[in-house]
N, C-alpha and C. Protein backbone atom coordinates (compact mmCIF):
# COMPACT_ATOMS: atom_id res chain seq x y z
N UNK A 1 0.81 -1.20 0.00
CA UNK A 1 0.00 0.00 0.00
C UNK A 1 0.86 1.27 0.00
N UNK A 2 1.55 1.18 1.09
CA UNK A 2 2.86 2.54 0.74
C UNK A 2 3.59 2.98 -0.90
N UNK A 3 3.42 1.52 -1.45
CA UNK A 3 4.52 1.68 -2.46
C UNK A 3 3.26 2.48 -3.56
N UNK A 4 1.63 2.58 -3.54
CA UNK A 4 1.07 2.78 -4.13
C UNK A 4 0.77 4.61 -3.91
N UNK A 5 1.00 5.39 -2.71
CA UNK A 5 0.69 6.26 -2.36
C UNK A 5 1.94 7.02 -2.80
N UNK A 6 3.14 6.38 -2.72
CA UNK A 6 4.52 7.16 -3.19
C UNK A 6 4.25 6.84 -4.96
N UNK A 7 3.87 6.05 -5.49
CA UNK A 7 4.05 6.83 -7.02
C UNK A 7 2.44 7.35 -7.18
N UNK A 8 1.57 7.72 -6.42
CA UNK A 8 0.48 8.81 -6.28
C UNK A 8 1.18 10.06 -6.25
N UNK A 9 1.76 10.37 -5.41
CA UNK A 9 3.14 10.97 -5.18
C UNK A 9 3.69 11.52 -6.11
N UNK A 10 4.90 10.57 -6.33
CA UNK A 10 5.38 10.81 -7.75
C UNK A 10 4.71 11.17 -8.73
N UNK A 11 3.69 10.81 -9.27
CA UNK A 11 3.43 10.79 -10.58
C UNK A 11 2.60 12.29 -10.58
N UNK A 12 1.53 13.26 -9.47
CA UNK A 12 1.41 13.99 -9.30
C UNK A 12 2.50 15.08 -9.49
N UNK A 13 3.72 14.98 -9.06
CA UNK A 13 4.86 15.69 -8.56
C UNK A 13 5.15 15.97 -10.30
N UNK A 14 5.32 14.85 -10.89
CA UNK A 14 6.18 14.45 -12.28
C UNK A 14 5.13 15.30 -13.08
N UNK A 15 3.30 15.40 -13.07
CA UNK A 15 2.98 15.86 -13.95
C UNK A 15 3.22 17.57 -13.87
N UNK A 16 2.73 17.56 -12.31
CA UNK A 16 2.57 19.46 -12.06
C UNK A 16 4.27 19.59 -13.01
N UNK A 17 5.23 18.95 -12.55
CA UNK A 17 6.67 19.58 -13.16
C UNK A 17 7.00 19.63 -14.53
N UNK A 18 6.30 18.72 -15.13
CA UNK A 18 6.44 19.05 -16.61
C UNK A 18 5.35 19.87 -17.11
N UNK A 19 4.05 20.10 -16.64
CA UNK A 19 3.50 20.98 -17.16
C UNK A 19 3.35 22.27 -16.77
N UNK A 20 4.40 22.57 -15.66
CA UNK A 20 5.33 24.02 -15.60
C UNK A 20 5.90 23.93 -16.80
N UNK A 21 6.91 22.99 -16.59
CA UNK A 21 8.40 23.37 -17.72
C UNK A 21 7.75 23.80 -19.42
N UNK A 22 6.36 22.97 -19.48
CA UNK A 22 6.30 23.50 -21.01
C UNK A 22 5.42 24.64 -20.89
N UNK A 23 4.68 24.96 -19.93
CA UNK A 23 4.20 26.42 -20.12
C UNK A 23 5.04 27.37 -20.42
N UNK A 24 6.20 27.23 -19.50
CA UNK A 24 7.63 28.00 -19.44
C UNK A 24 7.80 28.18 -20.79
N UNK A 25 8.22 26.66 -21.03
CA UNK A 25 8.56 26.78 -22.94
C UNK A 25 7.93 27.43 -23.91
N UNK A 26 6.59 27.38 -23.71
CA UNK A 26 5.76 27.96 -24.69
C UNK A 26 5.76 29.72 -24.21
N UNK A 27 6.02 30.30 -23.46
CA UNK A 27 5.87 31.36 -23.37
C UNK A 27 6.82 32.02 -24.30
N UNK A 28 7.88 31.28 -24.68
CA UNK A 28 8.93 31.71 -25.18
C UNK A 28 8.63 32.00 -26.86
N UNK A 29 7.21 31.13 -27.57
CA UNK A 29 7.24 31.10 -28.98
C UNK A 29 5.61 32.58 -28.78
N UNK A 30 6.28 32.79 -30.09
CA UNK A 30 5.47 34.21 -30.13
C UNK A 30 4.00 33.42 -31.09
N UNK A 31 2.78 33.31 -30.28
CA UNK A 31 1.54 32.87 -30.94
C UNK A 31 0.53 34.21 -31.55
N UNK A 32 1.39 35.39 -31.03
CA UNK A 32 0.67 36.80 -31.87
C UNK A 32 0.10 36.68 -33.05
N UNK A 33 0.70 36.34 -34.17
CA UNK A 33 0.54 36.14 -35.16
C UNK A 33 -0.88 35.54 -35.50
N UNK A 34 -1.06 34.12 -34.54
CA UNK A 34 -2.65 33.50 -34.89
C UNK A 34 -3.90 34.19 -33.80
N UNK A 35 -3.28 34.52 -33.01
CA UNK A 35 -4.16 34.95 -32.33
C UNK A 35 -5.06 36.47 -32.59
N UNK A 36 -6.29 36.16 -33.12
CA UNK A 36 -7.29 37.62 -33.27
C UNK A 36 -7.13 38.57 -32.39
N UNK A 37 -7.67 39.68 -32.80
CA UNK A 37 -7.60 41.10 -31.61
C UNK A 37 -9.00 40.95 -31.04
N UNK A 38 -8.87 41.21 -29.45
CA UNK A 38 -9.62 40.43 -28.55
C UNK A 38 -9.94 39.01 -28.21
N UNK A 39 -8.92 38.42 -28.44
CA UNK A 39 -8.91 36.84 -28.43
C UNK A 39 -8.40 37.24 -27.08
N UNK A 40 -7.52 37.71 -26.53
CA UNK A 40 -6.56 36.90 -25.37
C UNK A 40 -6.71 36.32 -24.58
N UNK A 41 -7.75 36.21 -23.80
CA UNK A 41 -8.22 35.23 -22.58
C UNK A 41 -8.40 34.10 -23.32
N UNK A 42 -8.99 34.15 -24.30
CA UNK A 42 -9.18 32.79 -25.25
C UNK A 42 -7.58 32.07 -25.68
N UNK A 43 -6.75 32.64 -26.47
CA UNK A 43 -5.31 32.44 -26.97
C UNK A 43 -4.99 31.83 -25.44
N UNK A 44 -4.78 32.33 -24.57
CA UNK A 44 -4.32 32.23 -23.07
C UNK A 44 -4.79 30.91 -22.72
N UNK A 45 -6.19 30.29 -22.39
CA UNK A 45 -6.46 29.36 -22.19
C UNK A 45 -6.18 28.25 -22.98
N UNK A 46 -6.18 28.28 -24.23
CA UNK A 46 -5.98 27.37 -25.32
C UNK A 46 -4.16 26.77 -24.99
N UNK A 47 -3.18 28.41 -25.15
CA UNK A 47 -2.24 27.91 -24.47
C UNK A 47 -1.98 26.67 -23.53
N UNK A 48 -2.47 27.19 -22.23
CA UNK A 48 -3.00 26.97 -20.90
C UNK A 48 -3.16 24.87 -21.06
N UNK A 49 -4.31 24.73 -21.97
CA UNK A 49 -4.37 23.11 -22.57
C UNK A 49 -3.44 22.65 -23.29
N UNK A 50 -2.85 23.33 -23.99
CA UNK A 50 -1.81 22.76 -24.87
C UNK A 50 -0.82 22.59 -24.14
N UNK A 51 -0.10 23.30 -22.98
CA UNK A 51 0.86 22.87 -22.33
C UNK A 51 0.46 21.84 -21.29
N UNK A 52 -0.92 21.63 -20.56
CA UNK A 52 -1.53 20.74 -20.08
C UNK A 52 -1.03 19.10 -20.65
N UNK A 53 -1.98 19.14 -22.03
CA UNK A 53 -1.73 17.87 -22.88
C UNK A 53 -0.43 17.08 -23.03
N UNK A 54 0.35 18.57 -23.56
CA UNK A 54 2.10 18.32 -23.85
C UNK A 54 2.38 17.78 -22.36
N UNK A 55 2.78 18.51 -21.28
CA UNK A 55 3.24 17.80 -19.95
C UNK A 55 2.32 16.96 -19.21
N UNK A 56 1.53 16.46 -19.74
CA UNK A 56 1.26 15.16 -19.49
C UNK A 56 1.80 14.28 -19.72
N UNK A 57 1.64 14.55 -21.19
CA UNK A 57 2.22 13.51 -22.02
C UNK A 57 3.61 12.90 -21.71
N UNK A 58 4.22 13.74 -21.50
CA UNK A 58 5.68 13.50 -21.48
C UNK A 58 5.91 13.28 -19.78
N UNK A 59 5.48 13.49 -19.16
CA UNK A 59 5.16 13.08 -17.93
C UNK A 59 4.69 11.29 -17.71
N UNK A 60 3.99 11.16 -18.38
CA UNK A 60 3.25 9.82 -18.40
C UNK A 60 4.77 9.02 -19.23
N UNK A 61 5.15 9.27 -19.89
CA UNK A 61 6.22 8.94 -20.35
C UNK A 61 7.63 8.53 -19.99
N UNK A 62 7.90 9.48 -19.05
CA UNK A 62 9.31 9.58 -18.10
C UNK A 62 8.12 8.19 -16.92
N UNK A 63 6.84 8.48 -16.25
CA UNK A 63 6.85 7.79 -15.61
C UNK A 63 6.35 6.43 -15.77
N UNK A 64 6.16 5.78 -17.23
CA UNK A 64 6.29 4.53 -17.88
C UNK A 64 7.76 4.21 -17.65
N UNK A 65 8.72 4.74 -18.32
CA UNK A 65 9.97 4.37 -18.00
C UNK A 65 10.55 4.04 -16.97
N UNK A 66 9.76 4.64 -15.84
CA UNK A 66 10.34 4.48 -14.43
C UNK A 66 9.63 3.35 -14.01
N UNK A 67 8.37 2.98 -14.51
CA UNK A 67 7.75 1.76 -14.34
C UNK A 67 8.55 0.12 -14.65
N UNK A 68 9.11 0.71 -16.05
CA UNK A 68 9.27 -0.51 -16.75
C UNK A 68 10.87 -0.67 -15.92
N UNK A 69 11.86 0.12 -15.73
CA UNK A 69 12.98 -0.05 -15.24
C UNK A 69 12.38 -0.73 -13.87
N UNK A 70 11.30 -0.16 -13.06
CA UNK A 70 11.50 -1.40 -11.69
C UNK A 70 11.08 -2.22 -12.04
N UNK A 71 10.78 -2.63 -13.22
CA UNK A 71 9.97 -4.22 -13.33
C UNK A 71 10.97 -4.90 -14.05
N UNK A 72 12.15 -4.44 -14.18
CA UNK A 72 13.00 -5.57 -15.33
C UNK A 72 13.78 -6.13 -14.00
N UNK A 73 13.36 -6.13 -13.03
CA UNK A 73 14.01 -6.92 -11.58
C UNK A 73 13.32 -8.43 -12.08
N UNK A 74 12.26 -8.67 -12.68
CA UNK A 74 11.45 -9.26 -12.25
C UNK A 74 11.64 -10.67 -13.73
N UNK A 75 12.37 -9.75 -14.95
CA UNK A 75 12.73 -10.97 -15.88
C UNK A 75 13.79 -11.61 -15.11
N UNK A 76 14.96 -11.36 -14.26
CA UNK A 76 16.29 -12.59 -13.70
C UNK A 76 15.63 -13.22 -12.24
């Protein structure tokens, strides 16, 4: 049961941190260009999901890997 509450844990920890890091990232690309005049709360939120989706994703990813590395105890 412990071992289930620490990657609750983890995997919480792993998503909030990657879906900082790509908000971060994305702040950096200029979306002016598509975005209409009076869009911005809209542009903003859309952002907002797209870095959601992205650090998930890649979140769920790093923590598959971390899955599959403790389970290769289990092929010897």
């Amino acid at each position: 049961m412990v071992s289930i509450g620490q990657m609750a844990i983890i995997s919480m920890i792993s998503h909030l941190f990657f879906i900082a890091i790509t908000w971060h990232v994305m702040q950096t690309v200029n979306f002016d260009p598509l975005i209409r005049k009076g869009r911005l709360v809209e542009a903003r939120i859309l952002i907002m999901f797209i870095a959601i989706v992205i650090g998930t994703g890649v979140s769920r990813f790093f923590l598959d890997i971390l899955a599959w590395s403790q389970n290769l105890s289990f092929i010897f």
